[in-house]
N, C-alpha and C. Protein backbone atom coordinates (compact mmCIF):
# COMPACT_ATOMS: atom_id res chain seq x y z
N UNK A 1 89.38 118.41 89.44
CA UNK A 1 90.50 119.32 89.70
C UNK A 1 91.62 118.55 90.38
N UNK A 2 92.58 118.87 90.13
CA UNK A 2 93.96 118.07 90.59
C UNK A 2 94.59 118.62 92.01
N UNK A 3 94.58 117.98 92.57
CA UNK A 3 95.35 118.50 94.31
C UNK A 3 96.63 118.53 94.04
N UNK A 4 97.39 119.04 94.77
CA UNK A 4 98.54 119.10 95.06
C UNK A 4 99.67 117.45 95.03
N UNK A 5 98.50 116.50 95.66
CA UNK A 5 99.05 115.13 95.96
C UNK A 5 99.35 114.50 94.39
N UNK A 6 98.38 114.78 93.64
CA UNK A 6 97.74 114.30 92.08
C UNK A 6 98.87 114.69 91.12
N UNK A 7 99.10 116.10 91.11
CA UNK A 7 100.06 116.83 90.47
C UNK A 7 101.41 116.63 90.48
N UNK A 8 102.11 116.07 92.50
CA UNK A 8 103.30 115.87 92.20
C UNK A 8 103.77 113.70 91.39
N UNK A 9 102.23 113.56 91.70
CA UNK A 9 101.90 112.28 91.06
C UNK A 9 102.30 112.09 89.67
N UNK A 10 102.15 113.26 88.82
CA UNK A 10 101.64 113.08 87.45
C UNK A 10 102.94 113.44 87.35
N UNK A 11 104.23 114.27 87.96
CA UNK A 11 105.34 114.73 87.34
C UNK A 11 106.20 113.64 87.97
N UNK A 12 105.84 112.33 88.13
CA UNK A 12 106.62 111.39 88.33
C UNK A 12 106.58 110.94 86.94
N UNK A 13 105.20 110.51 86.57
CA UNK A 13 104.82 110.11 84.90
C UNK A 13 105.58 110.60 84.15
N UNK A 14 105.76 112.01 84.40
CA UNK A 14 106.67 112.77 83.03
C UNK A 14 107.91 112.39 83.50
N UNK A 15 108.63 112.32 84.47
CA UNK A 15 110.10 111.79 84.56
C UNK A 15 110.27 110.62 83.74
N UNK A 16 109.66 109.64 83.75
CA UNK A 16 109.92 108.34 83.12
C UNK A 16 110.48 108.71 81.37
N UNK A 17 109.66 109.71 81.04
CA UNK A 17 110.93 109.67 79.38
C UNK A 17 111.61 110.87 80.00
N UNK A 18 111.85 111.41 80.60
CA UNK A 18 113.35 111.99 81.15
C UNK A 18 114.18 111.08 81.13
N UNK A 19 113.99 109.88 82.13
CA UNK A 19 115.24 109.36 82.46
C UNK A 19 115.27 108.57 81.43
N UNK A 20 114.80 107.87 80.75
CA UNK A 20 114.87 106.97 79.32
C UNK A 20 115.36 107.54 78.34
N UNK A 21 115.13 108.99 78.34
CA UNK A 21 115.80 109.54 77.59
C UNK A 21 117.99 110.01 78.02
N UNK A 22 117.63 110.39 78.87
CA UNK A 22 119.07 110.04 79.63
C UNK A 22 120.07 108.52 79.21
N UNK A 23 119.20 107.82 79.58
CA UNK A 23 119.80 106.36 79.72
C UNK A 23 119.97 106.34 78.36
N UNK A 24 119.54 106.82 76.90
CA UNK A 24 119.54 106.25 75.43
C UNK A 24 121.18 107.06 75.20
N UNK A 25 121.13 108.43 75.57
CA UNK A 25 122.39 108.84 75.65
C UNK A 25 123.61 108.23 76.12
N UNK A 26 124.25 107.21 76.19
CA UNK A 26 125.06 106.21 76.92
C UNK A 26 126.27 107.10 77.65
N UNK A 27 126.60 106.89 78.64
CA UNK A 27 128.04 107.80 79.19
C UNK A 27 127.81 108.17 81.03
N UNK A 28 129.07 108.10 81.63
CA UNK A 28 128.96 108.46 82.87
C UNK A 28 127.96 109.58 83.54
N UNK A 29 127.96 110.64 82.36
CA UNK A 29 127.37 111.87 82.78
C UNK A 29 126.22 111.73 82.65
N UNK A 30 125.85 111.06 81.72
CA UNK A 30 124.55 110.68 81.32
C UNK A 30 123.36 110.32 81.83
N UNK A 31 124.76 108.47 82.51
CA UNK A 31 124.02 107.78 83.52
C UNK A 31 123.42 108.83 84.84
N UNK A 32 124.84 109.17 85.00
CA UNK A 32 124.37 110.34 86.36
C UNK A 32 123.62 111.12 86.86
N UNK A 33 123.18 111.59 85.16
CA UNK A 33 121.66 112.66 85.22
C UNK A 33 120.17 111.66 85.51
N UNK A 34 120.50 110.41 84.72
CA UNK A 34 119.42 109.78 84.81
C UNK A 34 119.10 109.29 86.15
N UNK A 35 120.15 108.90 86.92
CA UNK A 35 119.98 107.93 88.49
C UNK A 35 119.61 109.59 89.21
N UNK A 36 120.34 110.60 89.22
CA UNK A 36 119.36 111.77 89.64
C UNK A 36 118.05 111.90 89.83
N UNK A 37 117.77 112.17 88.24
CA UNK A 37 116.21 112.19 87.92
C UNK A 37 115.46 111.15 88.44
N UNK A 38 115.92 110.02 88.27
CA UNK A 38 114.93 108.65 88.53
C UNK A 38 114.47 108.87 90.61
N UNK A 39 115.79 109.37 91.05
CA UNK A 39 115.85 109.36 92.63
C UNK A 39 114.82 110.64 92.98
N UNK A 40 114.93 111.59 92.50
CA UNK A 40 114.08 112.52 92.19
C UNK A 40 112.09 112.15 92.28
N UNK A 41 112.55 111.33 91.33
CA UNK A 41 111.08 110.65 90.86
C UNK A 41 110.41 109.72 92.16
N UNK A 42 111.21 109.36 92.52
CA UNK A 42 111.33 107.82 93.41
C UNK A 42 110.74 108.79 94.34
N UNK A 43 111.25 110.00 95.05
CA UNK A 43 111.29 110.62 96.00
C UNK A 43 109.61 111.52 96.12
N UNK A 44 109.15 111.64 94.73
CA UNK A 44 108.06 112.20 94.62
C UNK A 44 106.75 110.53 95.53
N UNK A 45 107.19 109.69 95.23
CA UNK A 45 106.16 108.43 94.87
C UNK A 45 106.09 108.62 96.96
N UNK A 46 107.08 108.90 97.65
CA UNK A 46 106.67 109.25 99.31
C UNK A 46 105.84 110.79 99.03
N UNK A 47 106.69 111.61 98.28
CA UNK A 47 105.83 113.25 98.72
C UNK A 47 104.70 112.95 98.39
N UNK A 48 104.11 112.25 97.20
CA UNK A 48 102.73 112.50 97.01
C UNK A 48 101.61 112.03 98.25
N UNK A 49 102.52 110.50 98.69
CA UNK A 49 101.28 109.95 99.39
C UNK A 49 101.52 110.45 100.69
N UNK A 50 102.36 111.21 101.24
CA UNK A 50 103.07 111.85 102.51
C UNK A 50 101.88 113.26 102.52
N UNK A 51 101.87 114.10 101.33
CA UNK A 51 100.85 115.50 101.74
C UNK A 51 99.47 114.90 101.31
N UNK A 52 99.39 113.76 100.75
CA UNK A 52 97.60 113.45 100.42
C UNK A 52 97.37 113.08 101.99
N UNK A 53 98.03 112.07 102.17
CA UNK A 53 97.32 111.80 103.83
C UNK A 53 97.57 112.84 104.94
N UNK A 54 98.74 113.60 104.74
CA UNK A 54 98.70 114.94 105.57
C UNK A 54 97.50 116.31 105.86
N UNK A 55 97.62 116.40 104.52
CA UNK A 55 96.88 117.27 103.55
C UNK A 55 95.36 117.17 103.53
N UNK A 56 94.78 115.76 104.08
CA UNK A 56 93.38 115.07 103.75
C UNK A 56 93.36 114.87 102.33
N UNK A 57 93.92 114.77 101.10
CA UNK A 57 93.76 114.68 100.21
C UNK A 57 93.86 113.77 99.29
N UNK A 58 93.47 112.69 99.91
CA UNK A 58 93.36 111.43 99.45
C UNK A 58 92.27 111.64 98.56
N UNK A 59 92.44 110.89 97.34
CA UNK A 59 91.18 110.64 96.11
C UNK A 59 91.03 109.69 95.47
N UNK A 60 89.93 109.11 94.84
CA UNK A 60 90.22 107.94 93.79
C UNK A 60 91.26 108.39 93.04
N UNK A 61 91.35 109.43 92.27
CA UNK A 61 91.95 109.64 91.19
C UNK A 61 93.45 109.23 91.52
N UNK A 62 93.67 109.59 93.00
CA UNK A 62 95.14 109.60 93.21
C UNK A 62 95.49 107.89 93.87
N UNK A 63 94.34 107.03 94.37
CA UNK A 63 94.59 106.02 94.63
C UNK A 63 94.83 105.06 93.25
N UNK A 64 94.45 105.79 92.00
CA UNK A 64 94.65 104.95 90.58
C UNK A 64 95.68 105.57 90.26
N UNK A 65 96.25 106.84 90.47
CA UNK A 65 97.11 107.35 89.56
C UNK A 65 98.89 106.90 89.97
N UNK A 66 98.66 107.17 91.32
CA UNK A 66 100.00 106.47 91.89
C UNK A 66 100.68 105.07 91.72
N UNK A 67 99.66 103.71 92.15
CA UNK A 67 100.54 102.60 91.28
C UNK A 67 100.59 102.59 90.18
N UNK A 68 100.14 103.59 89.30
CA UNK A 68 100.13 103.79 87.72
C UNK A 68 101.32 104.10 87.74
N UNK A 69 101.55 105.61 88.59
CA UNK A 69 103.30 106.08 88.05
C UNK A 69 103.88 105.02 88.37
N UNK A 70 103.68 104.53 89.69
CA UNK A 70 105.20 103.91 89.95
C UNK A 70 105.75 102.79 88.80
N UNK A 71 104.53 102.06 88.13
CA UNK A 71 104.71 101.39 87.08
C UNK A 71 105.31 101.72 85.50
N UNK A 72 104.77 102.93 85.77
CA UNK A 72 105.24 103.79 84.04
C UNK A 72 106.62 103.84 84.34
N UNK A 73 107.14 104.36 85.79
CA UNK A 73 108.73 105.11 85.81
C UNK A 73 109.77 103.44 86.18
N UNK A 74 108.95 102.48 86.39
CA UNK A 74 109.81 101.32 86.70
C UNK A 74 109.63 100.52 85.65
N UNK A 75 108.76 100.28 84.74
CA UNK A 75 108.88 99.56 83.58
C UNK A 75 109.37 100.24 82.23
N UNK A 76 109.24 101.58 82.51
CA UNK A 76 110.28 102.19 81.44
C UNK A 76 111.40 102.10 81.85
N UNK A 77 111.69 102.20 82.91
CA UNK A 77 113.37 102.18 82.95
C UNK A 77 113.84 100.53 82.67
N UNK A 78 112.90 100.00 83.35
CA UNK A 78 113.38 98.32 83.31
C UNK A 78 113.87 98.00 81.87
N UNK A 79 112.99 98.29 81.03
CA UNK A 79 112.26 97.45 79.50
C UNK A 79 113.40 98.89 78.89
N UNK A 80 114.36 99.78 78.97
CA UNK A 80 115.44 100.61 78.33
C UNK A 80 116.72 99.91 78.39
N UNK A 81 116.26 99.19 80.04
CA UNK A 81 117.65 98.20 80.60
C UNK A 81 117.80 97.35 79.89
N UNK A 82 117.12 96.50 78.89
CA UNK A 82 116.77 95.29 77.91
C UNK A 82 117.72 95.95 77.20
N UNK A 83 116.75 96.78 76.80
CA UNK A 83 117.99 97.41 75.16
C UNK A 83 119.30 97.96 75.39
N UNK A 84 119.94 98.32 76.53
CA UNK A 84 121.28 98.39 76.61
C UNK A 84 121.55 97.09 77.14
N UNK A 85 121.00 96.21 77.64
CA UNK A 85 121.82 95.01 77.78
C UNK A 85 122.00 95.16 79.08
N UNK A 86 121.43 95.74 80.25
CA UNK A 86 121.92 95.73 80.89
C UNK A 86 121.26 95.20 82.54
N UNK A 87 120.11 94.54 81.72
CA UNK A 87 118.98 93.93 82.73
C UNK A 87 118.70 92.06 82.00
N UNK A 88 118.37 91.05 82.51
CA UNK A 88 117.86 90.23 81.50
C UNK A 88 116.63 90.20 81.53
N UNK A 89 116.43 90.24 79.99
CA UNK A 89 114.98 90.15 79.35
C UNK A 89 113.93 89.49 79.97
N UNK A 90 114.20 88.11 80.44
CA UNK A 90 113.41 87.44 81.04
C UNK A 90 112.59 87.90 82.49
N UNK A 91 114.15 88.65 82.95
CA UNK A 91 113.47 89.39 84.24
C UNK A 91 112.66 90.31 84.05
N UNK A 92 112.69 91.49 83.03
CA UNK A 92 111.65 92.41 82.58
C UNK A 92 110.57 91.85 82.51
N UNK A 93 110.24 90.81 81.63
CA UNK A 93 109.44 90.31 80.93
C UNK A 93 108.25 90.08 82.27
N UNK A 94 108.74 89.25 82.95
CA UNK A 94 108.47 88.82 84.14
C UNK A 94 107.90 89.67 84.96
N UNK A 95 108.78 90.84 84.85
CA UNK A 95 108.20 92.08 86.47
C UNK A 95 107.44 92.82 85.41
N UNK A 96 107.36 92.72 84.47
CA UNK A 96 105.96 94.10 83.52
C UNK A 96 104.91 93.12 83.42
N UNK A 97 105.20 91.62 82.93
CA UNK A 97 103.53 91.04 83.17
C UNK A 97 103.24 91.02 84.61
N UNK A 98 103.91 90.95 85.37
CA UNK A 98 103.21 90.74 86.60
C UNK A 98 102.24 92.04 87.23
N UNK A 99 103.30 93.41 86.64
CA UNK A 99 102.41 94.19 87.09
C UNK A 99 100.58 94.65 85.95
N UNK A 100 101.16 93.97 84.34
CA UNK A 100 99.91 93.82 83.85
C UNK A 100 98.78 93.33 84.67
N UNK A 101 99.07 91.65 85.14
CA UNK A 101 98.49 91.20 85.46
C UNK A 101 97.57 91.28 87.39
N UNK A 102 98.33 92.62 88.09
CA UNK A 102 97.82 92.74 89.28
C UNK A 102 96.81 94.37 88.69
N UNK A 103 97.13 94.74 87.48
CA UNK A 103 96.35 95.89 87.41
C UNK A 103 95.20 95.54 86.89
N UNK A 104 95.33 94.39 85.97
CA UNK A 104 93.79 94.13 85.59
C UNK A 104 92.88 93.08 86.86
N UNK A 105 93.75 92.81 87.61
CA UNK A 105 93.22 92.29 88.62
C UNK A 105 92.17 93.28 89.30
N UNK A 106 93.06 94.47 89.86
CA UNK A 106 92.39 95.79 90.50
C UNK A 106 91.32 96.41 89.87
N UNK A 107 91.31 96.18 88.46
CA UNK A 107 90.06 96.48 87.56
C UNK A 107 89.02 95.79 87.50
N UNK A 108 89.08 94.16 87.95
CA UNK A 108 88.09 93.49 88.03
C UNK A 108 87.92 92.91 89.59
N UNK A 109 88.54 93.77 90.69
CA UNK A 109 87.83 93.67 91.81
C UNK A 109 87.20 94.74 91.61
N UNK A 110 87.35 95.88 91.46
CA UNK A 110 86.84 97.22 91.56
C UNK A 110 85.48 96.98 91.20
N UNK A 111 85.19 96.21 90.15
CA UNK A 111 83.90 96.15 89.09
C UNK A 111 83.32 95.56 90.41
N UNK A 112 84.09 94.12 91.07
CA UNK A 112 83.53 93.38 92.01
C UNK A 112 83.41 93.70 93.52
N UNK A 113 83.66 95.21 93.72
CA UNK A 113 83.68 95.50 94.86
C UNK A 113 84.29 95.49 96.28
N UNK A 114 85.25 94.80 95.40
CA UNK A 114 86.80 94.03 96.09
C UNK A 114 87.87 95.45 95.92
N UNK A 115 87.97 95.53 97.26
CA UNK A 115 89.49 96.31 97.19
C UNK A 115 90.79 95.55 97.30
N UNK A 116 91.75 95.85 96.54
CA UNK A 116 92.84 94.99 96.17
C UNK A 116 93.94 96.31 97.02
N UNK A 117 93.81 96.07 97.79
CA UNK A 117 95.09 97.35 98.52
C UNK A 117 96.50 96.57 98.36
N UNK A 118 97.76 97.42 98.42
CA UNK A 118 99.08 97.15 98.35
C UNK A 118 99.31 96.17 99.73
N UNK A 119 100.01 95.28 99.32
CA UNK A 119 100.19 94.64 100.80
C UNK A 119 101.24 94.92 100.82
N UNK A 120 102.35 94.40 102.02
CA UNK A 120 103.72 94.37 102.37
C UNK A 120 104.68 94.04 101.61
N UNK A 121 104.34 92.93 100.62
CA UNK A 121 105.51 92.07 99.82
C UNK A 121 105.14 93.34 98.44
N UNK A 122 104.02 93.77 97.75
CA UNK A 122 104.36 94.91 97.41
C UNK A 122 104.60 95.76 97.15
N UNK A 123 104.91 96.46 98.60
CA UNK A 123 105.50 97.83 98.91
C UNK A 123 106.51 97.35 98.78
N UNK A 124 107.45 96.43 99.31
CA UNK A 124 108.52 96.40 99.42
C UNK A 124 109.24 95.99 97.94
N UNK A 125 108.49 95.50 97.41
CA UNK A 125 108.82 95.07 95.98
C UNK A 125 109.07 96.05 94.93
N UNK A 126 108.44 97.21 95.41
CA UNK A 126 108.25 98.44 94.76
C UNK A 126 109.70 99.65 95.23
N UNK A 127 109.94 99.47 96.34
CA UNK A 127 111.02 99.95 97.20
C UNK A 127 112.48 99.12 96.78
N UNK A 128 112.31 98.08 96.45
CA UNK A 128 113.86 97.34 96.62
C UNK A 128 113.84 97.44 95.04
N UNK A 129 112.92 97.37 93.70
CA UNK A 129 112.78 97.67 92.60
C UNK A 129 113.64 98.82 92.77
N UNK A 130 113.21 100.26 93.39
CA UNK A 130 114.02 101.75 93.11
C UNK A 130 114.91 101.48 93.78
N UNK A 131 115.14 100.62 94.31
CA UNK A 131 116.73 100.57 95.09
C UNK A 131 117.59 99.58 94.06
N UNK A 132 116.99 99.19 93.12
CA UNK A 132 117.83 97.98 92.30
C UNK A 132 118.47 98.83 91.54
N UNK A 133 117.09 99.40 90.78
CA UNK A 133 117.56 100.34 89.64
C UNK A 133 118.41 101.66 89.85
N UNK A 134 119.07 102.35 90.67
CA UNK A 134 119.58 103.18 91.14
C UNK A 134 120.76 102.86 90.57
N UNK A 135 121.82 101.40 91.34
CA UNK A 135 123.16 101.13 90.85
C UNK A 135 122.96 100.56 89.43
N UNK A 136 121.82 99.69 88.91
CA UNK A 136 122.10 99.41 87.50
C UNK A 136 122.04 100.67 86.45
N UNK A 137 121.88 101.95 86.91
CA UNK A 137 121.62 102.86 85.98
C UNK A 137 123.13 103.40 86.05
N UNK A 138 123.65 103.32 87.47
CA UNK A 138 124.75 103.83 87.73
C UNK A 138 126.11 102.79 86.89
N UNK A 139 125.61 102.11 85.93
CA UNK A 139 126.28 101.21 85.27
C UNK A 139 127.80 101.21 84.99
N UNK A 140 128.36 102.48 85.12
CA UNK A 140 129.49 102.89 84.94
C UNK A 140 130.59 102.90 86.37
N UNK A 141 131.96 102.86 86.01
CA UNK A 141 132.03 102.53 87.54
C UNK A 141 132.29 104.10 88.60
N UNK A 142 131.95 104.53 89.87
CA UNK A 142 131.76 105.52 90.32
C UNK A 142 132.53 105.71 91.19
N UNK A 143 133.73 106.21 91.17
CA UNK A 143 134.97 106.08 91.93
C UNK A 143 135.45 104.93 92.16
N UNK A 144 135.80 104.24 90.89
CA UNK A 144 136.04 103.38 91.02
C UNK A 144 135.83 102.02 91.71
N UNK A 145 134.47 102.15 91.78
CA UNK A 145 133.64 100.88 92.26
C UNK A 145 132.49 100.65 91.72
N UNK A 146 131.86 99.12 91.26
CA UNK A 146 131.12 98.92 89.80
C UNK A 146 130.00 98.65 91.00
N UNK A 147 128.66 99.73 90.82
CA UNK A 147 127.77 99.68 91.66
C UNK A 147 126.98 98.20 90.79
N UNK A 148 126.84 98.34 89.85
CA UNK A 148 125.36 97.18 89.19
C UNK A 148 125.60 96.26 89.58
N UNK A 149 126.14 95.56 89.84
CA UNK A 149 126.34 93.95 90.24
C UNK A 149 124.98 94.01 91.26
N UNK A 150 125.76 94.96 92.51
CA UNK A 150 124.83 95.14 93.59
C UNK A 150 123.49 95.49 93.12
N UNK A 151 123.32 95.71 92.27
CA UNK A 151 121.56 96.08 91.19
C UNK A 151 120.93 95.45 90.68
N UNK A 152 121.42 94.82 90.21
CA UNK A 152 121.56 93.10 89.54
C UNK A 152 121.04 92.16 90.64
N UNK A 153 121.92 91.90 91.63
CA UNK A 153 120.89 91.22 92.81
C UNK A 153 119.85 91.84 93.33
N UNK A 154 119.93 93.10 93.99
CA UNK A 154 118.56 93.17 94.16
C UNK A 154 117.16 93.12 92.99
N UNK A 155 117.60 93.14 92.20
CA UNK A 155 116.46 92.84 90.83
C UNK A 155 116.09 92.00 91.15
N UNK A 156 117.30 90.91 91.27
CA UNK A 156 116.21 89.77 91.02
C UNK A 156 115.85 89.08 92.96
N UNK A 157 116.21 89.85 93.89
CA UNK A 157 115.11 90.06 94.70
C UNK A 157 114.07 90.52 95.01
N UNK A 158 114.07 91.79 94.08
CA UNK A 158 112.90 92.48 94.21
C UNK A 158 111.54 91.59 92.76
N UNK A 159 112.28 90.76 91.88
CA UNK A 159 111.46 90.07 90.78
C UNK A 159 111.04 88.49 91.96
N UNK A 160 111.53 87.92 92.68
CA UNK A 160 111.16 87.31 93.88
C UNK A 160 109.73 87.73 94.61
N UNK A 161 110.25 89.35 94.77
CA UNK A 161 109.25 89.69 95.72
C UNK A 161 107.95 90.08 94.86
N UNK A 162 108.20 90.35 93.65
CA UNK A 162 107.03 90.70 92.52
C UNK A 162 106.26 89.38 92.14
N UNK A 163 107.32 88.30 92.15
CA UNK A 163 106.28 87.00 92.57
C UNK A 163 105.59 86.88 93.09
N UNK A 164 105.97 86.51 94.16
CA UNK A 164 105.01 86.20 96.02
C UNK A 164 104.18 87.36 95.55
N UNK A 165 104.19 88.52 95.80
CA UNK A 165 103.32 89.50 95.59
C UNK A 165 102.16 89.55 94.53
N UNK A 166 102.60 89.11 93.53
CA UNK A 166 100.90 88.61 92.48
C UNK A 166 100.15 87.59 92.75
N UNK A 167 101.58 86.10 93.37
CA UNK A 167 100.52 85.10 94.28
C UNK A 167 99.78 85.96 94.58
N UNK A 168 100.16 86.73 95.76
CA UNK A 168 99.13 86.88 96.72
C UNK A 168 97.82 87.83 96.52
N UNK A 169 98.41 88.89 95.69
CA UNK A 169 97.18 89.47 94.69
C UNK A 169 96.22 88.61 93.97
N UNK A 170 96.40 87.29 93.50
CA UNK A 170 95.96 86.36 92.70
C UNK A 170 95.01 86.01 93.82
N UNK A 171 95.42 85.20 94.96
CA UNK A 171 94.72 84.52 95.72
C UNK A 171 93.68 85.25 96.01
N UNK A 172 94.12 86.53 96.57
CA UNK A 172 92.84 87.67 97.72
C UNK A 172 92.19 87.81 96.74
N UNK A 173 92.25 87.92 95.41
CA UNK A 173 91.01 88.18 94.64
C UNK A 173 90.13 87.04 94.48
N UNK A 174 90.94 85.93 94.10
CA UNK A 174 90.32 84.39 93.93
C UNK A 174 88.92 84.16 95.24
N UNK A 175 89.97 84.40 96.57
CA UNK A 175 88.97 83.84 97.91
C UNK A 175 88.06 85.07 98.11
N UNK A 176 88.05 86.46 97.41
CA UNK A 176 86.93 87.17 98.02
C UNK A 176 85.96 87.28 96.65
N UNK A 177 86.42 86.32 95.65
CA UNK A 177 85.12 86.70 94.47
C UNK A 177 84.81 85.12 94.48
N UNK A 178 85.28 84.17 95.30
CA UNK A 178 84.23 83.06 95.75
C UNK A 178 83.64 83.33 96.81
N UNK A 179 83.79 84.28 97.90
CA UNK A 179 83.10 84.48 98.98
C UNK A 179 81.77 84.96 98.51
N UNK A 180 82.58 86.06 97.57
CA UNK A 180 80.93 86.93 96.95
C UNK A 180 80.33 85.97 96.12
N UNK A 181 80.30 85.04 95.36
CA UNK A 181 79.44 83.84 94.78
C UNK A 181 78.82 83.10 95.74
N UNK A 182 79.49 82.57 96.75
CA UNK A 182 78.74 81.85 97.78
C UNK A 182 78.24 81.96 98.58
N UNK A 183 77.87 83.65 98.72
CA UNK A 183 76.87 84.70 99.82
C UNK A 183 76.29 84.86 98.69
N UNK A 184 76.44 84.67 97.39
CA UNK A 184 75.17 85.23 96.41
C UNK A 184 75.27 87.27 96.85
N UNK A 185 76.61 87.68 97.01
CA UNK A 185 76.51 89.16 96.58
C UNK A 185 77.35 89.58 95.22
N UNK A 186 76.54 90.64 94.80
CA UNK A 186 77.05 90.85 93.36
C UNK A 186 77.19 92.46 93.51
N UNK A 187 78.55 92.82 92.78
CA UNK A 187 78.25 94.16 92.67
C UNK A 187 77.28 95.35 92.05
């Protein structure tokens, strides 16, 4: 059964072709609905984990389902930004394998009994990501001032911080599934 925490989880998921769908529509008004919706969305990714731990309602389901959304609603928007031209490819390319590659990570500590929790570099990677994408959606200029530039850099600070951040996902899995080989524990 789905909690309250789970539910406003899952209507982050469904925003992601909201706003993709927004963004395919090209135009000020457009953009406008979409950086809405997306802030909207962004805003759910605190409510959910704000009433699960309030609430007691923390669950597996919701400890898998949440870096799931945040990934569906940031790599769809990212990988839409490609096709208008308005992100570079390379950087997408870059921040969607990385998060491939920390989720199958989490799948094969899990097996190994390894918890792979969010560290600092990224949360924050995840935070300065919805803060990138905000002005690059806002692509148009908004009283006369061209927000993306400012979107544009933080991208590729927040693709910095999506670095360091799989290092370090890479490593903690590396040193705790040689620990578990060389104590001889197995899951």
């Amino acid at each position: 059964m789905l909690n309250l925490a789970n539910k406003i989880t899952l209507l982050r998921i469904l925003m992601a072709p909201l706003v993709v769908v927004l963004l395919y529509f090209q135009g000020p008004v457009f953009c406008l609905l979409a950086a809405l919706a997306f802030i909207f969305a962004a805003i759910t990714d605190w409510a959910d984990g704000y009433i699960a731990r309030r609430e007691n309602m923390v669950t597996s389901m919701g400890k898998f389902l949440d870096p799931l959304a945040d990934k569906v609603l940031i790599c769809s928007v990212l990988i839409m930004f490609v096709k208008l031209d308005w992100a570079p490819a390379w950087v997408v390319i870059v921040i969607v394998c990385r998060e491939l590659v920390v989720t199958g990570l989490r799948a094969m500590a899990i097996d190994e009994g390894i918890v792979l929790a969010a560290d600092k570099f990224g949360k924050a990677k995840t935070v300065l990501q919805i803060v990138a994408i905000v002005p690059l959606i806002l692509h148009y200029p908004l009283f006369g001032v061209e927000l993306w530039p400012l979107g544009e850099v933080l991208l590729y600070v927040a693709l910095l911080l999506a670095l360091i951040s799989g290092i370090n996902y890479c490593y903690y899995f590396y040193r705790h599934a040689c620990d578990k080989v060389q104590t001889g524990k197995t899951a």
